[in-house]
PDB file of N, CA and C in Angstrom:
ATOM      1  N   UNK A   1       1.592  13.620  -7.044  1.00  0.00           N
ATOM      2  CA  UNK A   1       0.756  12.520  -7.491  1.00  0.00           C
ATOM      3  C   UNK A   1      -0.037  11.992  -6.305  1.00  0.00           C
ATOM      4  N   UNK A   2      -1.431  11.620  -6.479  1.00  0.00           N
ATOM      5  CA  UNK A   2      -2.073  11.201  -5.862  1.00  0.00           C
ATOM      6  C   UNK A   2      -1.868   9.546  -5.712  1.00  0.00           C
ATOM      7  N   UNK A   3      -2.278   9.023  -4.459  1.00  0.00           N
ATOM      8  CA  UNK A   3      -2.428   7.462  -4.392  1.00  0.00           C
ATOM      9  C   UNK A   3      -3.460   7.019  -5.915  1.00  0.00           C
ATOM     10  N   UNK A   4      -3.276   5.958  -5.907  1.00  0.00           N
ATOM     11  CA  UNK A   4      -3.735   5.177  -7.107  1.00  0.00           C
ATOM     12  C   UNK A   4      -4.636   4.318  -6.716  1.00  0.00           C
ATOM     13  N   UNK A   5      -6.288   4.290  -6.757  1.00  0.00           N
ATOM     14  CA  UNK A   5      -7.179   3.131  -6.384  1.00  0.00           C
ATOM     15  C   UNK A   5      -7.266   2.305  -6.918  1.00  0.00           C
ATOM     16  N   UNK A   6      -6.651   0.951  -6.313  1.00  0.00           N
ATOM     17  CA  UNK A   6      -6.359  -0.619  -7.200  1.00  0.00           C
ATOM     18  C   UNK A   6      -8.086  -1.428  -7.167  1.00  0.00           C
ATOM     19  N   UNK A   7      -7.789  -2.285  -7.696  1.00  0.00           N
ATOM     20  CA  UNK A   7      -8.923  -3.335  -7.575  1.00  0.00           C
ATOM     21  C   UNK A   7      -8.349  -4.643  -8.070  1.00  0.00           C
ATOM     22  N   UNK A   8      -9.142  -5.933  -8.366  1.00  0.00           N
ATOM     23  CA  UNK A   8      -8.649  -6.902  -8.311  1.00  0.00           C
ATOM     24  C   UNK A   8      -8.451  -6.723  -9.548  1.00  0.00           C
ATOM     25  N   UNK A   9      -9.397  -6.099 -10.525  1.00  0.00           N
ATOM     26  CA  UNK A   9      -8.702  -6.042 -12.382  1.00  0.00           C
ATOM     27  C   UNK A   9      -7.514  -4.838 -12.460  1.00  0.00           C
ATOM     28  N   UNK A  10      -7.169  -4.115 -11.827  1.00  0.00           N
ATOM     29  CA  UNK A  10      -5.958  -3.525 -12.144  1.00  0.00           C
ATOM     30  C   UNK A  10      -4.816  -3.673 -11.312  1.00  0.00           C
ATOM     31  N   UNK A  11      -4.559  -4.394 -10.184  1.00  0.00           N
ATOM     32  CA  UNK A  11      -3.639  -4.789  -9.416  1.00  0.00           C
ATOM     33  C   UNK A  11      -2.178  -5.423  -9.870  1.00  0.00           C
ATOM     34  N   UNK A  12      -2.414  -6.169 -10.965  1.00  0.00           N
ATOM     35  CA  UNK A  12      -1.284  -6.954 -11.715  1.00  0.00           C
ATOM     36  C   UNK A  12      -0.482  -5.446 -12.122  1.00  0.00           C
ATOM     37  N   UNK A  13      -1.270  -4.659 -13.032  1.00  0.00           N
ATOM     38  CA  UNK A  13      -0.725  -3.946 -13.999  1.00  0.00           C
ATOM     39  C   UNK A  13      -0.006  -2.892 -13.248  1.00  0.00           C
ATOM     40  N   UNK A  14      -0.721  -2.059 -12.226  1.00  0.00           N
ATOM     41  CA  UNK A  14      -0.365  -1.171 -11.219  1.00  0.00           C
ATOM     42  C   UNK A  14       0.592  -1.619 -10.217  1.00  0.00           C
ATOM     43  N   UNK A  15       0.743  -3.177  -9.360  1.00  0.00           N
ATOM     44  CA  UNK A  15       1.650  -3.120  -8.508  1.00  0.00           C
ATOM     45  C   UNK A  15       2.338  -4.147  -9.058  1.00  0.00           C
ATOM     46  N   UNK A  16       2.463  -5.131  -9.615  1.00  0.00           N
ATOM     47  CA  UNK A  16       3.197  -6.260  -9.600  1.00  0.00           C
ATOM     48  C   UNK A  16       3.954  -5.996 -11.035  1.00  0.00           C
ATOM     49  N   UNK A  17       3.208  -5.092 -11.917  1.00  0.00           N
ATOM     50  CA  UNK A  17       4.168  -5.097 -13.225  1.00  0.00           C
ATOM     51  C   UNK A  17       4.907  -3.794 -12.932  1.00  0.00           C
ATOM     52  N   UNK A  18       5.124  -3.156 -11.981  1.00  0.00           N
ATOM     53  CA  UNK A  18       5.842  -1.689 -11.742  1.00  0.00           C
ATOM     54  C   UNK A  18       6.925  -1.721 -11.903  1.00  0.00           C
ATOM     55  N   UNK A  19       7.489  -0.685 -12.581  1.00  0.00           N
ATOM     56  CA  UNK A  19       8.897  -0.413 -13.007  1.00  0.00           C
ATOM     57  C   UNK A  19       9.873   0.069 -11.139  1.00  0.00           C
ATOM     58  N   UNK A  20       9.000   0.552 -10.830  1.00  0.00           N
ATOM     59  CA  UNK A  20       9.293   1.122  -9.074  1.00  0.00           C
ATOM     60  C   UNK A  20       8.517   0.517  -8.479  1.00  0.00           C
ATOM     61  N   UNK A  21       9.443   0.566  -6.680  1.00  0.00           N
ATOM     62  CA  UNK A  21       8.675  -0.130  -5.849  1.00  0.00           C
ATOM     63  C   UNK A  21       7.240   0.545  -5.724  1.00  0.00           C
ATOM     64  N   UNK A  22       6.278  -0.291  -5.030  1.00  0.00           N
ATOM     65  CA  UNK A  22       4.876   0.416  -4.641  1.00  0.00           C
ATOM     66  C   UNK A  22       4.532  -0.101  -3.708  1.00  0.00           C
ATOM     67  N   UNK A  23       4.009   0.997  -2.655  1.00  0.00           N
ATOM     68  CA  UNK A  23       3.379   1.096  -1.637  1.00  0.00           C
ATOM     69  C   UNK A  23       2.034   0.732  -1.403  1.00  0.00           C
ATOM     70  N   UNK A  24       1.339  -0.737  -0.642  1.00  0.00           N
ATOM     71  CA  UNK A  24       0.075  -0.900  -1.000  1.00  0.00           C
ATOM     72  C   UNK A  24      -1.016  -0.746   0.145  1.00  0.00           C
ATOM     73  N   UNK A  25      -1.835   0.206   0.534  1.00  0.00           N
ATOM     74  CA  UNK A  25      -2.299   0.089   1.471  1.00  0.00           C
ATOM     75  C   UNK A  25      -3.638  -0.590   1.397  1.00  0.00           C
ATOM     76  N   UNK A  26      -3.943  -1.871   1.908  1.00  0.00           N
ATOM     77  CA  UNK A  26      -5.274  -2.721   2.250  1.00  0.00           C
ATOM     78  C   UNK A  26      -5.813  -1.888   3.185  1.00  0.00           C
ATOM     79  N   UNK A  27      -6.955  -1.379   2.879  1.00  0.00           N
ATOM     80  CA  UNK A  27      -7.737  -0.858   4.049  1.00  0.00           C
ATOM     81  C   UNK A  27      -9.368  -0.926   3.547  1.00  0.00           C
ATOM     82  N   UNK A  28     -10.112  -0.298   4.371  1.00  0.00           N
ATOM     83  CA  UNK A  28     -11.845  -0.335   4.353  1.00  0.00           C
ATOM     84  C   UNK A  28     -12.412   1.288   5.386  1.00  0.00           C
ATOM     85  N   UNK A  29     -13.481   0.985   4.874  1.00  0.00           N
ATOM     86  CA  UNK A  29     -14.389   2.459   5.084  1.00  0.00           C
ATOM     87  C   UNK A  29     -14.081   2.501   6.739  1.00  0.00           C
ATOM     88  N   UNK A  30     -14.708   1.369   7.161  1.00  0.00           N
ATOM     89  CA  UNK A  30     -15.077   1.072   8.295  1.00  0.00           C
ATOM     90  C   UNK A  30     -14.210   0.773   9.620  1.00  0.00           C
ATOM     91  N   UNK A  31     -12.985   1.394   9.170  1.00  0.00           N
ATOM     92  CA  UNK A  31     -11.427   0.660   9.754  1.00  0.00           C
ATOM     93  C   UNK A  31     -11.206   2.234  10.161  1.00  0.00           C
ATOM     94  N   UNK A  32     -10.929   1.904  11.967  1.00  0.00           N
ATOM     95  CA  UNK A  32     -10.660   3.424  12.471  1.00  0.00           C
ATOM     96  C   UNK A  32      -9.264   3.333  12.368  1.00  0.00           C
ATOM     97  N   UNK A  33      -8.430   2.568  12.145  1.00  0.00           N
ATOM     98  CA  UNK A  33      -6.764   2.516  12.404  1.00  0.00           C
ATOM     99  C   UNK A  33      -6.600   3.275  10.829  1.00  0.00           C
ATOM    100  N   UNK A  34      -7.146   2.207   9.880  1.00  0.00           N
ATOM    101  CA  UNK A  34      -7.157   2.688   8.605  1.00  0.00           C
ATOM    102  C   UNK A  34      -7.120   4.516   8.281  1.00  0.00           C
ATOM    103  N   UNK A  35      -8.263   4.892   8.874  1.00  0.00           N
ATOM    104  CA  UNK A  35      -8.493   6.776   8.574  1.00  0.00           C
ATOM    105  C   UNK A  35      -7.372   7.048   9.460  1.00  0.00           C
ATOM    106  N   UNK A  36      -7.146   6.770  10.311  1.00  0.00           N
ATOM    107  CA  UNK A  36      -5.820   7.310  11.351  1.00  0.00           C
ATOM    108  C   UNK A  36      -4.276   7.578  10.422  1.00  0.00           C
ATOM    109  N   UNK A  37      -4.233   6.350   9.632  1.00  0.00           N
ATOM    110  CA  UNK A  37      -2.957   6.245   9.083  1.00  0.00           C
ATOM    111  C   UNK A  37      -3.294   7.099   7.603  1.00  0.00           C
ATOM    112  N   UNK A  38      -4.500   7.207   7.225  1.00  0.00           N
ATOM    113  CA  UNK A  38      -4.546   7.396   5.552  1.00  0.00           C
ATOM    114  C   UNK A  38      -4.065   8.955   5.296  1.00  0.00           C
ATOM    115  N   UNK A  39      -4.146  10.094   6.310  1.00  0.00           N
ATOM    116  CA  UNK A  39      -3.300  11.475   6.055  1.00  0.00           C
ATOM    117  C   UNK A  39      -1.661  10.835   5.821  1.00  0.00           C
ATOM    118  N   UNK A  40      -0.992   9.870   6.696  1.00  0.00           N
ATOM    119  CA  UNK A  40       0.396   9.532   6.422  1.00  0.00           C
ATOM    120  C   UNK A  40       0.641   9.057   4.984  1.00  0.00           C
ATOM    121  N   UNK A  41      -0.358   8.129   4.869  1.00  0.00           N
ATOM    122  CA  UNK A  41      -0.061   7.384   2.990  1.00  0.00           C
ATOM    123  C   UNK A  41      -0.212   8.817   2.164  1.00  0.00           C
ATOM    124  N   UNK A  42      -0.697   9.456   2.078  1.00  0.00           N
ATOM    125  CA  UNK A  42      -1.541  10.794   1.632  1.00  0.00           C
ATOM    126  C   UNK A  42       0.210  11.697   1.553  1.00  0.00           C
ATOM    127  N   UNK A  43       0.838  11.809   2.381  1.00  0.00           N
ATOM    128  CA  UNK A  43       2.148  12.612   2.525  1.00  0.00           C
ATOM    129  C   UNK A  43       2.957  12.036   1.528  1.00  0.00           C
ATOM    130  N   UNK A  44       3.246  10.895   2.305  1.00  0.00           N
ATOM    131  CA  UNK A  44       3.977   9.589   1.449  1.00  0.00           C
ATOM    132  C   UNK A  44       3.757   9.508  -0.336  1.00  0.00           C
ATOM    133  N   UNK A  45       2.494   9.700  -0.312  1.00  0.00           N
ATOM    134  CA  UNK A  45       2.397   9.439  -2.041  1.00  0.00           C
ATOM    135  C   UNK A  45       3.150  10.726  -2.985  1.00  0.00           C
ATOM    136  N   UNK A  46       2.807  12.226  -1.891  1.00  0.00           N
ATOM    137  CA  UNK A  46       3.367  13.197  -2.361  1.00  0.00           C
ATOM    138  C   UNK A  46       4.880  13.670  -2.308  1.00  0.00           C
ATOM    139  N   UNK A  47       5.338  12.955  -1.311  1.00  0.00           N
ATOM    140  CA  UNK A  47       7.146  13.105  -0.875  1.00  0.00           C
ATOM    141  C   UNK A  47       7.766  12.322  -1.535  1.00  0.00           C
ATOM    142  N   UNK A  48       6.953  11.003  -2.468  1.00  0.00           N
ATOM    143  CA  UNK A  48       8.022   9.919  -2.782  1.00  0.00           C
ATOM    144  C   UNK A  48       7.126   9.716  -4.455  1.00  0.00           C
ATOM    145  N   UNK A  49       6.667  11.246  -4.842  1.00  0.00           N
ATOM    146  CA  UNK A  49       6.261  10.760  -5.989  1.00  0.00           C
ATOM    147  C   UNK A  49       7.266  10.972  -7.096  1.00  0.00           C
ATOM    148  N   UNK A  50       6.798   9.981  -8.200  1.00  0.00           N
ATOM    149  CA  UNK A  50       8.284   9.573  -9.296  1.00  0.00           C
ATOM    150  C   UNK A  50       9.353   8.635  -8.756  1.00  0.00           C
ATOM    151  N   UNK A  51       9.558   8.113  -7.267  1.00  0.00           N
ATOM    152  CA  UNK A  51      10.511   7.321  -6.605  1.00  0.00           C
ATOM    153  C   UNK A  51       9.604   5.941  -6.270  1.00  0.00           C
ATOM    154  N   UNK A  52       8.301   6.415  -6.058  1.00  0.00           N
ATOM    155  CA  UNK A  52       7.290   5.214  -5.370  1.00  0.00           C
ATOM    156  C   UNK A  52       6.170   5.521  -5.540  1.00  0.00           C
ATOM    157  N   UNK A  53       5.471   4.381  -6.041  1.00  0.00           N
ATOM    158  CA  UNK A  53       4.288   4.167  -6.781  1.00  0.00           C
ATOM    159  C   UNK A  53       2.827   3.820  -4.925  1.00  0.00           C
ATOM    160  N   UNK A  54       2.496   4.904  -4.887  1.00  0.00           N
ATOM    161  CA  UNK A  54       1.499   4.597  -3.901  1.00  0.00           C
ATOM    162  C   UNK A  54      -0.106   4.132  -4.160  1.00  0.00           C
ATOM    163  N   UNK A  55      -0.542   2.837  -3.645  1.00  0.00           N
ATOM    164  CA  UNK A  55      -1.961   2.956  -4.160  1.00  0.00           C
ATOM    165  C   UNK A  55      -2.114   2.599  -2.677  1.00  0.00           C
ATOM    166  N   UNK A  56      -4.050   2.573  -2.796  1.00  0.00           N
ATOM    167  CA  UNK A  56      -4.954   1.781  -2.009  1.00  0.00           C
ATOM    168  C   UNK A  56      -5.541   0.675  -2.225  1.00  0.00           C
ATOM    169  N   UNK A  57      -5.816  -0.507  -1.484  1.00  0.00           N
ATOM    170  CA  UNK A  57      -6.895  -1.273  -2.037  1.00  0.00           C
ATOM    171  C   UNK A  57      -7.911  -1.619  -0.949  1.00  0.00           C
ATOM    172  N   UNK A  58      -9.171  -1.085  -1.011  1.00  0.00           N
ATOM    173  CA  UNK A  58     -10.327  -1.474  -0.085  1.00  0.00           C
ATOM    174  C   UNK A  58     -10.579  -2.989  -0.332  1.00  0.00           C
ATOM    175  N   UNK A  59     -10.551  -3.505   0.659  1.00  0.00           N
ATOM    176  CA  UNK A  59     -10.302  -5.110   1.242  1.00  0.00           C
ATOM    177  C   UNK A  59     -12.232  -5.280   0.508  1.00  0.00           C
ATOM    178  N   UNK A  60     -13.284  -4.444   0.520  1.00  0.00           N
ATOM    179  CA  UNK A  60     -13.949  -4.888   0.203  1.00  0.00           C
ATOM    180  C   UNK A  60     -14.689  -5.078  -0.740  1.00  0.00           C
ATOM    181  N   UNK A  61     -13.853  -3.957  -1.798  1.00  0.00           N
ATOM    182  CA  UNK A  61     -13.786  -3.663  -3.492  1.00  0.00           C
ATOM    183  C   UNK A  61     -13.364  -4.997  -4.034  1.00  0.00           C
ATOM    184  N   UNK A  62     -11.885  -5.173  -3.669  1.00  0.00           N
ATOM    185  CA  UNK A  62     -10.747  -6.473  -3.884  1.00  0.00           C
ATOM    186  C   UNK A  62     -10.569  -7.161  -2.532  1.00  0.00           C
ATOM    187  N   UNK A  63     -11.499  -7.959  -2.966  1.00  0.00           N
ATOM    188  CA  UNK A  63     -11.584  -9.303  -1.880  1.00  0.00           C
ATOM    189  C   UNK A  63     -10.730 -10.413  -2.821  1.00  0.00           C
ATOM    190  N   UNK A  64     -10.960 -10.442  -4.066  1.00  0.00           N
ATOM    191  CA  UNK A  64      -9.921 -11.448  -4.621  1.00  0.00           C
ATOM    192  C   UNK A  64      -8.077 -11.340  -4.443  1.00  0.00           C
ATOM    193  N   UNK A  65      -8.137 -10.327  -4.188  1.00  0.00           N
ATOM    194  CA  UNK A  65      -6.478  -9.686  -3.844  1.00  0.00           C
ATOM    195  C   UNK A  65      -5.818  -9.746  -2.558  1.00  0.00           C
ATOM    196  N   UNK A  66      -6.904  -9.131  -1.897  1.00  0.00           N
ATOM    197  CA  UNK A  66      -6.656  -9.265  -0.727  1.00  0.00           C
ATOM    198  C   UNK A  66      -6.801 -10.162   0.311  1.00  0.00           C
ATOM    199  N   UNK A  67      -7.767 -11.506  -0.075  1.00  0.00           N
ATOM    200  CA  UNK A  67      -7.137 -12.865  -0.163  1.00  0.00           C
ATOM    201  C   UNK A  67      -6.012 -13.485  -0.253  1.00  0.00           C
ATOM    202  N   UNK A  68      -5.879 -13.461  -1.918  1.00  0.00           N
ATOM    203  CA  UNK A  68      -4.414 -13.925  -2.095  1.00  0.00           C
ATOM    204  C   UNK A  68      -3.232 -13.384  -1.651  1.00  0.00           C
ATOM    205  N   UNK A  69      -3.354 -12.208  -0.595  1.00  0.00           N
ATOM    206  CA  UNK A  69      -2.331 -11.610   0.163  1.00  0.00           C
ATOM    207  C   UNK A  69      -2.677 -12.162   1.147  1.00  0.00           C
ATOM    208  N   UNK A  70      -3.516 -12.973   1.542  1.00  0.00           N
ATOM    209  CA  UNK A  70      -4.043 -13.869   3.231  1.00  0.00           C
ATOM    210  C   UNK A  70      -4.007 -12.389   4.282  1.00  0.00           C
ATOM    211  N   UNK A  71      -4.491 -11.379   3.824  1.00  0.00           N
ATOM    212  CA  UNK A  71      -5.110  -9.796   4.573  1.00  0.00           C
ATOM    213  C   UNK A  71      -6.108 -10.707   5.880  1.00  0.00           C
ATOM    214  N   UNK A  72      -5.663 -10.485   6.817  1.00  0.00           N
ATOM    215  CA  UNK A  72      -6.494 -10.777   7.965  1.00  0.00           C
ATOM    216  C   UNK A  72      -6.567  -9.832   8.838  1.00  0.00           C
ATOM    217  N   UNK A  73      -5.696  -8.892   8.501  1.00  0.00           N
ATOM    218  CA  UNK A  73      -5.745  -7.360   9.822  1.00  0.00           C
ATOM    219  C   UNK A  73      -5.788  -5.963   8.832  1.00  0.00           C
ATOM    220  N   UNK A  74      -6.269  -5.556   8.922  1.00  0.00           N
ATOM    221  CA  UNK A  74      -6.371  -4.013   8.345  1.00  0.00           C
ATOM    222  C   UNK A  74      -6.194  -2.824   9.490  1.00  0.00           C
ATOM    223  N   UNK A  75      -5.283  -1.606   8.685  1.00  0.00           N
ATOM    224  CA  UNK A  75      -4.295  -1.792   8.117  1.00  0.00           C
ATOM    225  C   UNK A  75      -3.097  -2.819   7.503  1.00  0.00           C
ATOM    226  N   UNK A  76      -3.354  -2.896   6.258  1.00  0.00           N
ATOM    227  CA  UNK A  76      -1.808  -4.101   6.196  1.00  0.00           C
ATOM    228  C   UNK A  76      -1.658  -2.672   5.320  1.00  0.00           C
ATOM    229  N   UNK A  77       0.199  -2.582   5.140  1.00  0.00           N
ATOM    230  CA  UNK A  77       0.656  -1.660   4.202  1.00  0.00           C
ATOM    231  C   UNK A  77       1.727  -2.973   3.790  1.00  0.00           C
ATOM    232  N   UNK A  78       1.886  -3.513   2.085  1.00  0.00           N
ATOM    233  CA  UNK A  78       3.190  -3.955   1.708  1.00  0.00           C
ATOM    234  C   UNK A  78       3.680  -3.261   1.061  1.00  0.00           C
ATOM    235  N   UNK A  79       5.087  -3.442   1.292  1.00  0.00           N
ATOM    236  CA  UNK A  79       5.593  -2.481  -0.429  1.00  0.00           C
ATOM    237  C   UNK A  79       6.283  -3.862  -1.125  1.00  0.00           C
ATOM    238  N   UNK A  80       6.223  -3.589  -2.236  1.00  0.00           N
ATOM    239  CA  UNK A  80       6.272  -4.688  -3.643  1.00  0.00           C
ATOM    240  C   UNK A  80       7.683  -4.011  -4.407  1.00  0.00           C
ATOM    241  N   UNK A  81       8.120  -4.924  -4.468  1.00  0.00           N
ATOM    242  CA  UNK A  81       9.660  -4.424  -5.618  1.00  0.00           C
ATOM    243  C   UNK A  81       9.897  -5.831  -6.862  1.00  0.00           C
ATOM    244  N   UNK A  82       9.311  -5.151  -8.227  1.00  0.00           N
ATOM    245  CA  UNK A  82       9.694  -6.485  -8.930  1.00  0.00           C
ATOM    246  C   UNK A  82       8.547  -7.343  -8.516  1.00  0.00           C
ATOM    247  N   UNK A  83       7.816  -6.685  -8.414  1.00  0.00           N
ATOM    248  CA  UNK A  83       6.572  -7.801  -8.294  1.00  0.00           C
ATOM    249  C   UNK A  83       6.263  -8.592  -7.054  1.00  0.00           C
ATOM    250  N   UNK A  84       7.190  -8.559  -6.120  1.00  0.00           N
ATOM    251  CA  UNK A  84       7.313  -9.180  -4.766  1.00  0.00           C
ATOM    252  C   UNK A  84       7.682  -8.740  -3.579  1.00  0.00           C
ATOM    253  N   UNK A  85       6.462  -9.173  -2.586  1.00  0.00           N
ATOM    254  CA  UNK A  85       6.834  -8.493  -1.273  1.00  0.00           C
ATOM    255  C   UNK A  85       7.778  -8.414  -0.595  1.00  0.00           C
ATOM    256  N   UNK A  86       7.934  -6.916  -0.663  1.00  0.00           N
ATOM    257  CA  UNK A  86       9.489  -7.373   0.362  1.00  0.00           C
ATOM    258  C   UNK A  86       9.557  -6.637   2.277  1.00  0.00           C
ATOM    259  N   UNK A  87       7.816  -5.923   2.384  1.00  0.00           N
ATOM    260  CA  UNK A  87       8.173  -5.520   3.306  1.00  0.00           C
ATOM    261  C   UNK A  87       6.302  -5.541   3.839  1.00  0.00           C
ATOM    262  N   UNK A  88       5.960  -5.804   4.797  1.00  0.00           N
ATOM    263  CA  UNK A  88       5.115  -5.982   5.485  1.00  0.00           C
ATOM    264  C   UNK A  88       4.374  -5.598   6.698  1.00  0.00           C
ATOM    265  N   UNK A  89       4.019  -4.676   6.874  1.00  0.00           N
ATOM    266  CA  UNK A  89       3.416  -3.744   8.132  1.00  0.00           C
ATOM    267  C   UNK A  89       2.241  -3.634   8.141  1.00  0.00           C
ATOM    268  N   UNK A  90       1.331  -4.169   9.719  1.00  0.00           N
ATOM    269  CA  UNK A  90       0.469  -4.223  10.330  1.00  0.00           C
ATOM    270  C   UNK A  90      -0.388  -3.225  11.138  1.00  0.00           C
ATOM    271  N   UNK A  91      -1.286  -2.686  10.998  1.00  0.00           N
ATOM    272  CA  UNK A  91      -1.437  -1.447  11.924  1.00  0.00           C
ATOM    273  C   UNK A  91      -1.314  -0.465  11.629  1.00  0.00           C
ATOM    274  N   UNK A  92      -1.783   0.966  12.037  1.00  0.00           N
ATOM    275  CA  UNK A  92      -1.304   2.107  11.796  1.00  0.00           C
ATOM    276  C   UNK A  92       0.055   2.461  12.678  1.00  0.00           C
ATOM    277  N   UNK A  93       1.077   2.596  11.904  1.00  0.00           N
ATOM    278  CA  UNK A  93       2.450   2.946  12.369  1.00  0.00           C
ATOM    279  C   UNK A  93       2.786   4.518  12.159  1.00  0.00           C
ATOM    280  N   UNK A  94       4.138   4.550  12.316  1.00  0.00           N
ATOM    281  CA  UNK A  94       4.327   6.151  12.481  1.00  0.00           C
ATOM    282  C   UNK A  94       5.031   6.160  11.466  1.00  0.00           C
ATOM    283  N   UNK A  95       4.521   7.090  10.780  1.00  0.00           N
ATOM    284  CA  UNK A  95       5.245   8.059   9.707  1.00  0.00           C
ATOM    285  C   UNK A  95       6.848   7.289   9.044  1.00  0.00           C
ATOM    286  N   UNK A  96       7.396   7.873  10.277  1.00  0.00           N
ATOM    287  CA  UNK A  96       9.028   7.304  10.113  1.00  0.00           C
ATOM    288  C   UNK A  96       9.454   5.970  10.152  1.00  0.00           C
ATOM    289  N   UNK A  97       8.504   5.304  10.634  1.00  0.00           N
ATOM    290  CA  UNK A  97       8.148   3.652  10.203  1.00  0.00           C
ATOM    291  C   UNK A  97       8.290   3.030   8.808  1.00  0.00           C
ATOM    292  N   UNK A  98       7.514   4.069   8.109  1.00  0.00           N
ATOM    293  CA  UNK A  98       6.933   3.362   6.613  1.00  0.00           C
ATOM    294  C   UNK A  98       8.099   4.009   5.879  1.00  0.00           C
ATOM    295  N   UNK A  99       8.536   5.315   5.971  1.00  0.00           N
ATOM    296  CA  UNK A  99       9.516   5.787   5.094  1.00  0.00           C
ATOM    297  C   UNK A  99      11.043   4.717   5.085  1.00  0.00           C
ATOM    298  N   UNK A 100      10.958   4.527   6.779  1.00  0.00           N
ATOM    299  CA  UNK A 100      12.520   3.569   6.678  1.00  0.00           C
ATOM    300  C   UNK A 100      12.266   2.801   5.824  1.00  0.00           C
ATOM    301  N   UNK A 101      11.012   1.824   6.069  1.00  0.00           N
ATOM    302  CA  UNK A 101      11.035   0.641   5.074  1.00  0.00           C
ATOM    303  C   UNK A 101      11.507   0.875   3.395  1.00  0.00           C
ATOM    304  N   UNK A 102      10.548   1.651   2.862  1.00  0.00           N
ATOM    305  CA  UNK A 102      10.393   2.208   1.858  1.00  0.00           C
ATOM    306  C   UNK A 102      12.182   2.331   1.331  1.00  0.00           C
ATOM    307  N   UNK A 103      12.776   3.515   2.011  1.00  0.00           N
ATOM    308  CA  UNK A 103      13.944   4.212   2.095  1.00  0.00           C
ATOM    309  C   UNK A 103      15.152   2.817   1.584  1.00  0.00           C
ATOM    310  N   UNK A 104      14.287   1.841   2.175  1.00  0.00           N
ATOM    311  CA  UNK A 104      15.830   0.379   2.008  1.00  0.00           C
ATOM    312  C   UNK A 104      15.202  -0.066   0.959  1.00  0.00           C
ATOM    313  N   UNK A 105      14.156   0.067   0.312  1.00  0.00           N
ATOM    314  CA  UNK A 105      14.166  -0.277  -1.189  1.00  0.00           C
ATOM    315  C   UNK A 105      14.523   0.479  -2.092  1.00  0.00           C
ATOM    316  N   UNK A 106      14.723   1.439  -1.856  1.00  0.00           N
ATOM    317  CA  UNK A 106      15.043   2.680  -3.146  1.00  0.00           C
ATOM    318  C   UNK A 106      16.439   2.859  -3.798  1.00  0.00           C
TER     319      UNK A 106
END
């Protein structure tokens, strides 16, 4: 399964009403950390598909979302369980970074 492109009208339905946790990556065109990390989300969506729900959301598609997440740094990656954040990462991180997180929600 491929990542899932959110926006501010499908965000409820895709991450916050999910039966599984989901992986959300805030990012933009124009974000070099962003392309750095997006082959890792790209792995991630395929190693943890059916376990974890991976999308994207371009900060400048969903500015209403990524607001109400107070997004001030891109890369942000959260993952959401039950509708609520439970894990929060800044930056492009390594690989084995995002899976631990992930790994303690599952």
């Amino acid at each position: 399964m491929s990542e899932i492109i959110l926006n501010d009208g499908n965000f409820k339905q895709e991450v916050l009403d999910s039966t599984i946790p989901v992986l959300v990556d805030f990012w933009a065109e124009w974000c070099g950390p962003c392309r750095m990390i997006a082959p890792t989300i790209e792995e991630i969506a395929r190693e943890y598909d059916g376990k974890v729900k991976v999308c994207k959301l371009n900060v400048e598609e969903g500015q209403q979302t990524a607001s109400s997440y107070s997004i001030m740094n891109i890369p942000t990656i959260m993952i959401f369980k039950n509708g609520e954040v439970v894990e929060k990462v800044i930056g492009a991180v390594a690989k084995s970074d995002l899976t631990g997180k992930i790994d303690a929600h599952l």
